[in-house]
N, C-alpha and C. Protein backbone atom coordinates (compact mmCIF):
# COMPACT_ATOMS: atom_id res chain seq x y z
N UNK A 1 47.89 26.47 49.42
CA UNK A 1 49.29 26.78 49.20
C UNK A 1 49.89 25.87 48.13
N UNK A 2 49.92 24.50 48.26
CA UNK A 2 49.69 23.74 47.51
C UNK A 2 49.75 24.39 46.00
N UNK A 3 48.49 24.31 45.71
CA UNK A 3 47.70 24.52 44.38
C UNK A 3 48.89 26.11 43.60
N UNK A 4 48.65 26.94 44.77
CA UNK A 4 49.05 28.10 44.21
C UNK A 4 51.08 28.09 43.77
N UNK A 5 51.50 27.26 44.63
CA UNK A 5 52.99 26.48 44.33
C UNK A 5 52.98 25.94 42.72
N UNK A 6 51.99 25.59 42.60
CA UNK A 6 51.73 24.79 41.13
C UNK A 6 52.34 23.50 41.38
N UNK A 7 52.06 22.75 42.63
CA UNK A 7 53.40 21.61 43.14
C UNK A 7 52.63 20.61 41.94
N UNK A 8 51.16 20.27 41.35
CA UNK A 8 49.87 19.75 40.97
C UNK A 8 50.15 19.54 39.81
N UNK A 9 51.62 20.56 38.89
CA UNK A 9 51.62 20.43 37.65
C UNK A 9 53.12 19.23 37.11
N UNK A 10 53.29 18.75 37.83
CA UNK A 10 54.47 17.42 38.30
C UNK A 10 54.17 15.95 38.92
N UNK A 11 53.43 16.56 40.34
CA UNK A 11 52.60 15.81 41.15
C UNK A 11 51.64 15.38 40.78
N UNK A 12 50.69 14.52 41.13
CA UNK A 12 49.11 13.88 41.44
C UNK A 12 49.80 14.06 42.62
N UNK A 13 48.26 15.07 42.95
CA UNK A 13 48.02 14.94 44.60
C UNK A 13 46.96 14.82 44.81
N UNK A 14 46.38 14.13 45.73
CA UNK A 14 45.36 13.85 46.07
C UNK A 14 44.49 15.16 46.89
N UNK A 15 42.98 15.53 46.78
CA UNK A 15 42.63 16.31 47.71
C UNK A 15 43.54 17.76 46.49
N UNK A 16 43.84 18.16 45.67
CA UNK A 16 44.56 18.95 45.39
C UNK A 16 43.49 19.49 44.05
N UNK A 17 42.70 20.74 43.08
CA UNK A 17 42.54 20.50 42.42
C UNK A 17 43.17 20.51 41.11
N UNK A 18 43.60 19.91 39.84
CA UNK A 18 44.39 20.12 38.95
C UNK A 18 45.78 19.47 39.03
N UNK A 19 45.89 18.43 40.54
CA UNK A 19 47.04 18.18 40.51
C UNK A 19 47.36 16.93 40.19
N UNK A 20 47.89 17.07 38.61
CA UNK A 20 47.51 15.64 38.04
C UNK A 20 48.79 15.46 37.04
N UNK A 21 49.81 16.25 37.32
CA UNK A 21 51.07 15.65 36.98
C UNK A 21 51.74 14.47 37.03
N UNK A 22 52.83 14.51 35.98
CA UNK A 22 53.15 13.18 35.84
C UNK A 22 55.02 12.95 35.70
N UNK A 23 55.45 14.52 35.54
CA UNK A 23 57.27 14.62 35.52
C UNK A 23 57.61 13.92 37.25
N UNK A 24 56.68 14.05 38.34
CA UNK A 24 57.19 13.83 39.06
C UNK A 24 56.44 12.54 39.78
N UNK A 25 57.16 12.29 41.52
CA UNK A 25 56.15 10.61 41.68
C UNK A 25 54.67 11.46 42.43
N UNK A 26 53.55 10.44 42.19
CA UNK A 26 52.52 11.22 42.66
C UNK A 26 52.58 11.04 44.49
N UNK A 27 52.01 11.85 45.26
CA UNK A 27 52.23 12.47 46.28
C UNK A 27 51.43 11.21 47.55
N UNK A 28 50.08 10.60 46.65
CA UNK A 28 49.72 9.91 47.41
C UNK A 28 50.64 8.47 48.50
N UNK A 29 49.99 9.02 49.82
CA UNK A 29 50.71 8.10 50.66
C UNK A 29 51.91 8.49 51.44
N UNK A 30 52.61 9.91 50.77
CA UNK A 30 53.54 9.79 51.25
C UNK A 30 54.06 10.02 52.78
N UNK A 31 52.92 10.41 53.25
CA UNK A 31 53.07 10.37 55.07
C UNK A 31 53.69 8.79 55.48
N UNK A 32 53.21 7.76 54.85
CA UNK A 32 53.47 6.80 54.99
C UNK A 32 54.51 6.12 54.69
N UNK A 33 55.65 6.58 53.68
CA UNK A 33 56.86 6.12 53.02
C UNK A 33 57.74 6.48 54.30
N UNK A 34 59.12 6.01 54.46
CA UNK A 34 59.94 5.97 55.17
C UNK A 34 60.82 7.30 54.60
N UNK A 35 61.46 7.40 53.34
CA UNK A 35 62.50 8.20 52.81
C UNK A 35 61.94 9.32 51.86
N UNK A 36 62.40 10.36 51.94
CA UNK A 36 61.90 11.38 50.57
C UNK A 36 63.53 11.07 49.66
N UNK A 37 62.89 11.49 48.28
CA UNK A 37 63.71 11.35 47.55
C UNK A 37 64.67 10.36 47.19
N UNK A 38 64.37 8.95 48.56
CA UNK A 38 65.61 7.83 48.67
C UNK A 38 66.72 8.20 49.56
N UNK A 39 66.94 9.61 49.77
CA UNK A 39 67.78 9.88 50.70
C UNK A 39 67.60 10.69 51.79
N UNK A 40 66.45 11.29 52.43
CA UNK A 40 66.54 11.54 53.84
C UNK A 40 64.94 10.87 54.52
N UNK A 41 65.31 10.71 56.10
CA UNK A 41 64.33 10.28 56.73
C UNK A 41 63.14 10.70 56.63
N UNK A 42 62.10 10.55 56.56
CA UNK A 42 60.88 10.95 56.31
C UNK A 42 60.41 11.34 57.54
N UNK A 43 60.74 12.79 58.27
CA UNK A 43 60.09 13.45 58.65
C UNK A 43 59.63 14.84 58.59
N UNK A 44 58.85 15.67 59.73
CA UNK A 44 58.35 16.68 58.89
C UNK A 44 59.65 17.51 58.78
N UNK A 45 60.42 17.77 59.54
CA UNK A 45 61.58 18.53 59.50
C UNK A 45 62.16 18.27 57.92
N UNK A 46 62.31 17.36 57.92
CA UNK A 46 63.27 16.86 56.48
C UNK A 46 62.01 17.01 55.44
N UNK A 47 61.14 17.01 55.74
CA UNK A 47 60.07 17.26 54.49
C UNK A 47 60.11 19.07 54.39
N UNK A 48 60.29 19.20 55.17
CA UNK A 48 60.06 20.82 55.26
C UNK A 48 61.23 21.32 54.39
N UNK A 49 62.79 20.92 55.16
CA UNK A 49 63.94 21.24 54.28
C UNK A 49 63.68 21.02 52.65
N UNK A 50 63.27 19.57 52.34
CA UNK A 50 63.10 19.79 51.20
C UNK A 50 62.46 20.37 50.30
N UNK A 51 61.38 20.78 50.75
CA UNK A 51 60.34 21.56 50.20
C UNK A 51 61.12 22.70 49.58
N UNK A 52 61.78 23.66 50.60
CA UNK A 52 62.40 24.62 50.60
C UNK A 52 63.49 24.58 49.80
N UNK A 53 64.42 23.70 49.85
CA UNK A 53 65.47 23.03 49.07
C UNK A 53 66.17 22.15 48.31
N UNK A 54 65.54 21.54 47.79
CA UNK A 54 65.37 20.38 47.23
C UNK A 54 66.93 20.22 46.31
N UNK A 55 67.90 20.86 45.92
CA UNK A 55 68.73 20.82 45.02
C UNK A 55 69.64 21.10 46.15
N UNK A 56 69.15 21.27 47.29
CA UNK A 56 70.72 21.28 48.46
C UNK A 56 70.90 20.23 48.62
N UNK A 57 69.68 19.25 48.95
CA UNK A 57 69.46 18.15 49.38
C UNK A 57 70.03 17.05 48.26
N UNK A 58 70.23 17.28 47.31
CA UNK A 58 70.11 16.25 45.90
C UNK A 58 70.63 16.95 45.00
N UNK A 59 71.88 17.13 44.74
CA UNK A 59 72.07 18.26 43.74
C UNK A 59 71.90 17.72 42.19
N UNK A 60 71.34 18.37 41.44
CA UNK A 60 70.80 17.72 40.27
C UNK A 60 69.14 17.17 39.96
N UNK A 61 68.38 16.63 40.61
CA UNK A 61 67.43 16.14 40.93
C UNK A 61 66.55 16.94 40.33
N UNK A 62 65.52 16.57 39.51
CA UNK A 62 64.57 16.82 38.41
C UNK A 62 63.79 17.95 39.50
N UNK A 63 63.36 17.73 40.77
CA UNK A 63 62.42 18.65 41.62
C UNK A 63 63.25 20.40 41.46
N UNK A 64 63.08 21.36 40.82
CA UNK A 64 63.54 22.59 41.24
C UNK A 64 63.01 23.03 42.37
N UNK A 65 64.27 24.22 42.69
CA UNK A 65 63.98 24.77 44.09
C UNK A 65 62.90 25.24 43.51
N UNK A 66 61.98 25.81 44.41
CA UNK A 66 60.19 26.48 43.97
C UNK A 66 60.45 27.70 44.96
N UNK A 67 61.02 28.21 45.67
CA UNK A 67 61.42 29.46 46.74
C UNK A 67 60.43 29.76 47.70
N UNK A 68 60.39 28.74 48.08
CA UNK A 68 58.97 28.56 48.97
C UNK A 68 59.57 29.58 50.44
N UNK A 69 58.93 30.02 51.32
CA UNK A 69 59.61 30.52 52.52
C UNK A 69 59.18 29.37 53.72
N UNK A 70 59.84 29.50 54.84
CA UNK A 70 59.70 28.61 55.22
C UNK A 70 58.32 27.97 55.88
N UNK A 71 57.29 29.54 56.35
CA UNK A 71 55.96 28.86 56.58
C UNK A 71 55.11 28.14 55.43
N UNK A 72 56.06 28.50 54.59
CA UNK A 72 54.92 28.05 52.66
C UNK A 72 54.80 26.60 52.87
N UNK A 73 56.81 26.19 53.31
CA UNK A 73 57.17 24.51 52.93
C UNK A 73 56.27 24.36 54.25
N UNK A 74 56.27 24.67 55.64
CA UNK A 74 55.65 24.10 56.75
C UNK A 74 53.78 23.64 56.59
N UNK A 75 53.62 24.76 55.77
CA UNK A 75 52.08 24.81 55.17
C UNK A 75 52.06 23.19 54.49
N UNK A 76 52.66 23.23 53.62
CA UNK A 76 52.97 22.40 52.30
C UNK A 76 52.71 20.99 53.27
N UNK A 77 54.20 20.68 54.16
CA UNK A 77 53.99 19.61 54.65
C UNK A 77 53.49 18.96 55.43
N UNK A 78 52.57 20.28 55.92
CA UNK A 78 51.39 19.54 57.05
C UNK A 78 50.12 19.08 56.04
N UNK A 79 50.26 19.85 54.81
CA UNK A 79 49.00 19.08 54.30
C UNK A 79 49.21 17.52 53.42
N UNK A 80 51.02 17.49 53.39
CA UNK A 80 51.45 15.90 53.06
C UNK A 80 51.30 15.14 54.09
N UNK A 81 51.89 15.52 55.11
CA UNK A 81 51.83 14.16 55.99
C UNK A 81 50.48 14.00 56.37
N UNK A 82 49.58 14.68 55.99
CA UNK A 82 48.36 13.95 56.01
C UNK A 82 47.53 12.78 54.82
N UNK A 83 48.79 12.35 54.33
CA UNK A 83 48.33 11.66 52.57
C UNK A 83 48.98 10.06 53.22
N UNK A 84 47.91 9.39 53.77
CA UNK A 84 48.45 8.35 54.17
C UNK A 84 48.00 7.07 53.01
C-alpha cells in the first residue's frame, strides 16, 4: 500500500522498495518518536488521522493530503509502527 501511495517518493522508508525520498523526514524509527509532525501524540489513531489528513492537522505543511481511505491510512500505519 505503501509503495503504491508513492509515500517512497518524499520518504526513505525502510523495508519499502524505491522509497528513497528526500522532500520529506525519512520514516525510519518512527514507531519510536513520541510526536508526528511536532504536533500530535504519536499514536496509531493520530497516525492514522494523519495519514488521511494531514493539512487538517497542520494547515500548510509540505505533506499533501494523498486521499487515502481510511483502511489505506490503517494499512499504512500498521506497517509504520512497525519501524522501530
Amino acid at each position: 500500500m505503501i509503495g503504491q501511495a508513492q509515500c517512497g517518493s518524499c520518504h526513505i522508508i525502510p523495508g519499502v522498495i524505491f522509497a528513497d525520498g528526500l522532500a520529506g523526514p525519512p520514516l525510519r524509527g518512527l514507531a519510536s518518536r513520541t510526536m508526528i509532525a511536532g504536533v500530535m501524540a504519536n499514536t496509531p489513531d493520530n497516525l492514522v488521522a494523519w495519514l488521511r489528513a494531514p493539512q487538517a492537522a497542520v494547515p500548510g505543511n509540505a505533506m499533501p493530503d494523498m486521499g487515502l481511505s481510511e483502511q489505506q491510512a490503517r494499512d499504512a500505519a500498521a506497517y509504520l509502527e512497525t519501524l522501530r
